[in-house]
N, C-alpha and C. Protein backbone atom coordinates (compact mmCIF):
# COMPACT_ATOMS: atom_id res chain seq x y z
N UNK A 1 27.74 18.73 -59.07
CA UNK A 1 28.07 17.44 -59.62
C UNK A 1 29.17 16.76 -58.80
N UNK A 2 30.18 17.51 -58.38
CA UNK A 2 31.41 17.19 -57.35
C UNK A 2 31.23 16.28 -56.45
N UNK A 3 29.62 16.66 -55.66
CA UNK A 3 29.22 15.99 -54.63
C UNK A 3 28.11 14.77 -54.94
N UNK A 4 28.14 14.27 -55.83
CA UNK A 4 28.11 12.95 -56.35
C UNK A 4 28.80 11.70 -56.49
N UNK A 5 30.31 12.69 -56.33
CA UNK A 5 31.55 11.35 -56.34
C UNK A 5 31.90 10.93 -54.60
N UNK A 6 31.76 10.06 -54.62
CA UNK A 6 32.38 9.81 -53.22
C UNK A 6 33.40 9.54 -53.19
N UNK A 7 34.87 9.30 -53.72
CA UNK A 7 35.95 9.88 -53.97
C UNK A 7 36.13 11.07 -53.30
N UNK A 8 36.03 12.42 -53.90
CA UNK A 8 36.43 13.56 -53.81
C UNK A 8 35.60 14.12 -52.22
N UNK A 9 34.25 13.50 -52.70
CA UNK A 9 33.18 13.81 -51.33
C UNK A 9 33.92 13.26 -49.80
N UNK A 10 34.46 12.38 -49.82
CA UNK A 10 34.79 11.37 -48.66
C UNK A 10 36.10 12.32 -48.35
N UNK A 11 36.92 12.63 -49.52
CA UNK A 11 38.22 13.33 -49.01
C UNK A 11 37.90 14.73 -48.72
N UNK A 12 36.98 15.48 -48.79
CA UNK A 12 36.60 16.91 -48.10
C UNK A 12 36.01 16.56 -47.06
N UNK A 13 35.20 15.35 -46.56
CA UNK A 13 34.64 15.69 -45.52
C UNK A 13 36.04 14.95 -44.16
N UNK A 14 36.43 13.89 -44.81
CA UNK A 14 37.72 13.33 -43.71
C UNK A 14 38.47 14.66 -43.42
N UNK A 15 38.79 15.82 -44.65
CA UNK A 15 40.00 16.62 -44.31
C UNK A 15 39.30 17.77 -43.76
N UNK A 16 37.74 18.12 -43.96
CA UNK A 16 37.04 19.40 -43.40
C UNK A 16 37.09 19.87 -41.70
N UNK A 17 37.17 18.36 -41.08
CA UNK A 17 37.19 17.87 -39.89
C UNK A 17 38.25 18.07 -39.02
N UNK A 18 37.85 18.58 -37.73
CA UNK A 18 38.97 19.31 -36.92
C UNK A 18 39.27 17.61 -36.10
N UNK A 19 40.48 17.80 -35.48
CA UNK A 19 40.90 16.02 -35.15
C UNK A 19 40.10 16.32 -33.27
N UNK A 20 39.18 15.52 -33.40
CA UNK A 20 38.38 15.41 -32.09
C UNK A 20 38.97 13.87 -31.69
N UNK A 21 37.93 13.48 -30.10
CA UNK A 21 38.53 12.38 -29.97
C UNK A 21 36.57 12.35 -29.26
N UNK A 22 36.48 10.79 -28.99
CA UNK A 22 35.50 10.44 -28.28
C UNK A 22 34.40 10.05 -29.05
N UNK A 23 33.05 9.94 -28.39
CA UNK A 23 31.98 8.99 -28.29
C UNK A 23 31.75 9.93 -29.94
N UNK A 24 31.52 10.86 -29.77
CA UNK A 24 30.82 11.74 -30.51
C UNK A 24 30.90 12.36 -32.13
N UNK A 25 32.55 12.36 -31.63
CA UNK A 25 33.54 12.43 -33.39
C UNK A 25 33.85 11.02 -33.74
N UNK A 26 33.52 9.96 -32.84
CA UNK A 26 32.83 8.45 -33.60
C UNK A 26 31.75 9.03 -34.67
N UNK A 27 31.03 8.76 -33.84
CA UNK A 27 29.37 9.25 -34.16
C UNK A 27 29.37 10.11 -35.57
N UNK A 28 30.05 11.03 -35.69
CA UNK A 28 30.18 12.10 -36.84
C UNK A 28 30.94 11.31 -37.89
N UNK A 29 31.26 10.17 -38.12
CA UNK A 29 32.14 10.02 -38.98
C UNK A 29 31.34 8.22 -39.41
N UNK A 30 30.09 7.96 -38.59
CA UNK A 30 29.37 6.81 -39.08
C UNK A 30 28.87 6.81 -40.70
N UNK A 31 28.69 8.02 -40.96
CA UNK A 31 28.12 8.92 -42.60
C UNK A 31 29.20 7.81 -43.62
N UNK A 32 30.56 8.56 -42.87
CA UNK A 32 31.71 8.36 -44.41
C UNK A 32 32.42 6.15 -44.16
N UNK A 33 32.14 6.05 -43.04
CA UNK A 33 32.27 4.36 -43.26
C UNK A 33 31.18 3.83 -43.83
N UNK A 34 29.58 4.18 -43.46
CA UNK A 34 29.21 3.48 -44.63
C UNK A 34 28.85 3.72 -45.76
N UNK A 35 29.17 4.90 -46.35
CA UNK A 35 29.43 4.94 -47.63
C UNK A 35 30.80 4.26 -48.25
N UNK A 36 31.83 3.95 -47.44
CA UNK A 36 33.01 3.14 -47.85
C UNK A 36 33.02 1.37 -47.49
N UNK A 37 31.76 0.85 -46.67
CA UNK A 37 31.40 0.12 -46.81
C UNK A 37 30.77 -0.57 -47.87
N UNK A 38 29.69 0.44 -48.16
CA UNK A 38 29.06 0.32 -49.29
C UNK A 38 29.77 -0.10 -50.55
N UNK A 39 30.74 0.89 -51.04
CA UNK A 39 31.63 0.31 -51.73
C UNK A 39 32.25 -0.55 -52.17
N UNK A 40 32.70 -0.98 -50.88
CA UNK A 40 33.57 -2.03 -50.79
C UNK A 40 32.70 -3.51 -50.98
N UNK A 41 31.45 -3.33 -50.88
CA UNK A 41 30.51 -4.12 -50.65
C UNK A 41 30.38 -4.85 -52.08
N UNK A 42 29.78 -3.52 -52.95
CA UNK A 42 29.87 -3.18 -54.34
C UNK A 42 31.15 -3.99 -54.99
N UNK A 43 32.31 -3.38 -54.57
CA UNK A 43 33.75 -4.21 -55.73
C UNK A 43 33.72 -5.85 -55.51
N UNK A 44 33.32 -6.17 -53.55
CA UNK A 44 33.33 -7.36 -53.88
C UNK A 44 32.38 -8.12 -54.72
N UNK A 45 30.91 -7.63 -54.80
CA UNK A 45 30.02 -8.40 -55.56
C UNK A 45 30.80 -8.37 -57.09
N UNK A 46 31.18 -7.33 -57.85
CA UNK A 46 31.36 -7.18 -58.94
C UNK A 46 32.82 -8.09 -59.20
N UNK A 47 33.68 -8.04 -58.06
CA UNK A 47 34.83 -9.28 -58.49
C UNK A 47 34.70 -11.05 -58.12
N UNK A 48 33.51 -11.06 -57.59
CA UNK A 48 32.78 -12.18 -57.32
C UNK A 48 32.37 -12.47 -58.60
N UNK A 49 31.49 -12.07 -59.44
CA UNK A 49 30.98 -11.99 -60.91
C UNK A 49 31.72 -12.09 -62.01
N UNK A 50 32.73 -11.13 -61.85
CA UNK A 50 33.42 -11.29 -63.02
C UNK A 50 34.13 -11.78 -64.09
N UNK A 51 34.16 -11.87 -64.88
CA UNK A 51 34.63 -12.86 -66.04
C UNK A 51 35.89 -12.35 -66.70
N UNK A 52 36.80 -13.37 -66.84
CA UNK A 52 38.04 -12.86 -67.76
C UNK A 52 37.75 -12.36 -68.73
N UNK A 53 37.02 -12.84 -69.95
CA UNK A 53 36.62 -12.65 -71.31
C UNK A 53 36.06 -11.40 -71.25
N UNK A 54 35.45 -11.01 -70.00
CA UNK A 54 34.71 -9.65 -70.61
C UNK A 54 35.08 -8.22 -69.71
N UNK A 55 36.50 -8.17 -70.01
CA UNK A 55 37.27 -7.29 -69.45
C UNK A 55 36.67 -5.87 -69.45
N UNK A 56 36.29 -5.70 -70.42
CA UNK A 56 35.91 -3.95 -70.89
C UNK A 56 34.78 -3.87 -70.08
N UNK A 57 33.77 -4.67 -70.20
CA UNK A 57 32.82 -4.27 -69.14
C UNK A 57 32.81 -4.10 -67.28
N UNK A 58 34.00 -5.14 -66.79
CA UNK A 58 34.21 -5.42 -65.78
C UNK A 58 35.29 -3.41 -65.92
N UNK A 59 35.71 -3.72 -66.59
CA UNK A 59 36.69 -2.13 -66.09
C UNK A 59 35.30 -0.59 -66.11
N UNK A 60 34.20 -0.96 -67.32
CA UNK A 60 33.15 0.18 -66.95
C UNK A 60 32.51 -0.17 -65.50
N UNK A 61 32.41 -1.05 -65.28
CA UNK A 61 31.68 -1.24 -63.84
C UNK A 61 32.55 -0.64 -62.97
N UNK A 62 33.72 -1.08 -62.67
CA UNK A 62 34.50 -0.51 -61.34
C UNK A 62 34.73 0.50 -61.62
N UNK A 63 34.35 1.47 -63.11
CA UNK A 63 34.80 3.21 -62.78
C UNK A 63 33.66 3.49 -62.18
N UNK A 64 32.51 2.93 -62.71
CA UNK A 64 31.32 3.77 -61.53
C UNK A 64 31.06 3.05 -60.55
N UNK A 65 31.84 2.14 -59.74
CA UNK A 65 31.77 2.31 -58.36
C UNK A 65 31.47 3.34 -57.04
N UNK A 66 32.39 4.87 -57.55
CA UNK A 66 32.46 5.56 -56.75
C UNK A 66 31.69 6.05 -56.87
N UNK A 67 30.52 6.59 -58.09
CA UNK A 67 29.27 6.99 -58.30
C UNK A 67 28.59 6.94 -57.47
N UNK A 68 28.08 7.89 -56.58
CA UNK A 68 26.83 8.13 -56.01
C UNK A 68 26.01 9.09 -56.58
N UNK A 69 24.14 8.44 -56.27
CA UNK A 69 23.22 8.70 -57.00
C UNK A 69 23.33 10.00 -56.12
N UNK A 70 22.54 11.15 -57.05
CA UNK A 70 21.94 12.36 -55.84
C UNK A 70 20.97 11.95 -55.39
N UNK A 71 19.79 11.28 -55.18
CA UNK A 71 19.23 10.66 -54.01
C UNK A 71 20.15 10.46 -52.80
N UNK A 72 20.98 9.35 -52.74
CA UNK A 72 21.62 9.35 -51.79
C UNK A 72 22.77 10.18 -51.55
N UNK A 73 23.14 11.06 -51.92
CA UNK A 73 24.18 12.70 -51.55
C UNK A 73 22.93 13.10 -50.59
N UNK A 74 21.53 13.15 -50.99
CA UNK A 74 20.98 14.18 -50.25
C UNK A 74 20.61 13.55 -49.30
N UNK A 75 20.37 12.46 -49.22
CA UNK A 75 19.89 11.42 -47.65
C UNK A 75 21.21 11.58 -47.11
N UNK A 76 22.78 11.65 -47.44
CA UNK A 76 23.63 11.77 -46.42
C UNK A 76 24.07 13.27 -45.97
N UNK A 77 23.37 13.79 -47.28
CA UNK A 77 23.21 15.63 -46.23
C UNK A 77 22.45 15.40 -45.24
N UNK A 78 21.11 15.13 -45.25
CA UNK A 78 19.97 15.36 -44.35
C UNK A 78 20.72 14.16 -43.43
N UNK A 79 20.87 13.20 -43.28
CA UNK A 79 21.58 13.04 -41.72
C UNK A 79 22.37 13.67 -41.26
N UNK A 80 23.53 14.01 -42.03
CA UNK A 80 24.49 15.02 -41.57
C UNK A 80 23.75 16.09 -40.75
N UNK A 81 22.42 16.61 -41.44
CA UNK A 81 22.32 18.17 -40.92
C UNK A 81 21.77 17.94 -39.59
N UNK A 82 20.66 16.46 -39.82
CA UNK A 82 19.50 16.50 -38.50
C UNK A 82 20.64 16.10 -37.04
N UNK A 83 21.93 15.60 -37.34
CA UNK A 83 22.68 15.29 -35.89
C UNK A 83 23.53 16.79 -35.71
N UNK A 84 23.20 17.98 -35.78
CA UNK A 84 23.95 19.35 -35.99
C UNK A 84 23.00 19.89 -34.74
N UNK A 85 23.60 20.46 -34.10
CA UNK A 85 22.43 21.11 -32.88
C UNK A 85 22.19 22.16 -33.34
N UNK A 86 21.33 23.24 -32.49
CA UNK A 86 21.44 24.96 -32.57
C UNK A 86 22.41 25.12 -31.47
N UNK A 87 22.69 24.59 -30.63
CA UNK A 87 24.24 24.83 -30.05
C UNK A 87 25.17 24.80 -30.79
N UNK A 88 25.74 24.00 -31.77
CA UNK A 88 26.72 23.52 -32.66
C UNK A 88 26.79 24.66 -33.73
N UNK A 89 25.34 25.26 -33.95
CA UNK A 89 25.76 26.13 -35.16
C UNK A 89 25.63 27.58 -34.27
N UNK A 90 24.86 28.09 -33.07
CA UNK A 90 25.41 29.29 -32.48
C UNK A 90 26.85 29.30 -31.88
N UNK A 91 27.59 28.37 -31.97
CA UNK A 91 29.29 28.41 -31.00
C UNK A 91 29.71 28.67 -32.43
N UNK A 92 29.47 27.92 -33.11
CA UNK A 92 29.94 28.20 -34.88
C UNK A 92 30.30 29.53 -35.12
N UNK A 93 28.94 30.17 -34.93
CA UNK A 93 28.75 31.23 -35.54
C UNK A 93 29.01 32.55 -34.48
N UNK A 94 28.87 32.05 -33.08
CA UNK A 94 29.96 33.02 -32.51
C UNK A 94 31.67 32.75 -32.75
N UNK A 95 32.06 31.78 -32.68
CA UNK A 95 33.52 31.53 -33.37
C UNK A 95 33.81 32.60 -34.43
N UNK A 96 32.94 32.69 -35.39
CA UNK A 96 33.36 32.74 -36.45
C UNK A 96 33.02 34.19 -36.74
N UNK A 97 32.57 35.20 -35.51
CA UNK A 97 32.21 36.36 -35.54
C UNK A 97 30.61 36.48 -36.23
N UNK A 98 30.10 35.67 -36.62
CA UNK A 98 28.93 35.82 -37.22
C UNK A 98 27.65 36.57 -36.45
N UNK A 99 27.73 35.89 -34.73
CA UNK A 99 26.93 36.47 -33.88
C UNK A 99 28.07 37.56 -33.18
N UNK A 100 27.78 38.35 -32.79
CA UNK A 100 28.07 39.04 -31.42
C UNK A 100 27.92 38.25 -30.37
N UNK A 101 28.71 38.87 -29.03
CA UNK A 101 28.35 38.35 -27.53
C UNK A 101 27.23 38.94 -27.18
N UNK A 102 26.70 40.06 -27.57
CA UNK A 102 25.10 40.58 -26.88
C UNK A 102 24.01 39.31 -27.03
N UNK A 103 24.05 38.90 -28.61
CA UNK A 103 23.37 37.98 -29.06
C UNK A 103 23.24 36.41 -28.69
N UNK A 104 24.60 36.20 -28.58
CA UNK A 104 24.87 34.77 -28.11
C UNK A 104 24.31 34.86 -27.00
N UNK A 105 24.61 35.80 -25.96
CA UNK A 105 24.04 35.60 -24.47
C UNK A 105 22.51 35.75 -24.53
N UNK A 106 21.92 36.54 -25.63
CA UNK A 106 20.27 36.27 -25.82
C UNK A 106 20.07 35.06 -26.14
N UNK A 107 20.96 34.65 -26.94
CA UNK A 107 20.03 33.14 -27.40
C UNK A 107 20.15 32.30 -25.77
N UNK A 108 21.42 31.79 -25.85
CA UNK A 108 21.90 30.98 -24.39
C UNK A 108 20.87 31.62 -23.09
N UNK A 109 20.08 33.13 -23.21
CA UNK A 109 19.45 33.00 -22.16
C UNK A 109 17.97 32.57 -22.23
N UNK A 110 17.34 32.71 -23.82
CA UNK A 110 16.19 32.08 -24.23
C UNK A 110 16.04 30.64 -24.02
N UNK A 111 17.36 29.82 -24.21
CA UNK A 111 17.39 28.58 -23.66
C UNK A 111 16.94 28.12 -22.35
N UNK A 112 17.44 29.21 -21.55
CA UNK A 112 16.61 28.45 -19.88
C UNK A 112 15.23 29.32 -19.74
N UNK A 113 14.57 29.37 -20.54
CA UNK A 113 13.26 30.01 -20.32
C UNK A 113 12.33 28.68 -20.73
């Protein structure tokens, strides 16, 4: 359910993130602007609209602003995952002891075959 709020979602993935620089850790971070676009998109239509008199409703609208549907959680997993290489997750996972060096050098040599 956690990963429905984009609130909490936006602040694990900004802080999950090691501080890169370049074309690429651009690129990785297109996900969380437009979902904060979106947003922002959202408050302005809803303060464009809004009416003095009908305060209570204007305050239920802007709490579910940050609401995201799980439809779209899972369309911004599945981009997330499809820009992830098998390079990206074997350095991972040699980093992280997961592979051995026997193994890594099998995969990296299956690559030039």
């Amino acid at each position: 359910q956690d990963i429905c709020y984009l609130d909490e979602t936006a602040y694990f993935y900004c802080t999950a993130q090691t501080p890169r620089c370049g074309v690429k850790a651009f690129k990785n971070k297109i996900g969380a602007l437009r979902a904060l676009l979106h947003i922002v998109q959202k408050l302005d239509k809803l303060v464009e609209t809004a009416d003095e008199s009908d305060k209570e409703n204007f305050a239920s609208q802007v709490n579910k602003l940050h609401e995201v549907s799980l439809l779209q959680a899972m369309e911004w997993a599945k981009e997330a995952w499809q820009s992830v290489t098998q390079d990206t997750i074997a350095n991972r996972w040699r980093h992280k002891g997961i592979l051995d060096e026997e193994m890594y050098e099998l995969f990296e040599s299956m690559n030039y075959l």
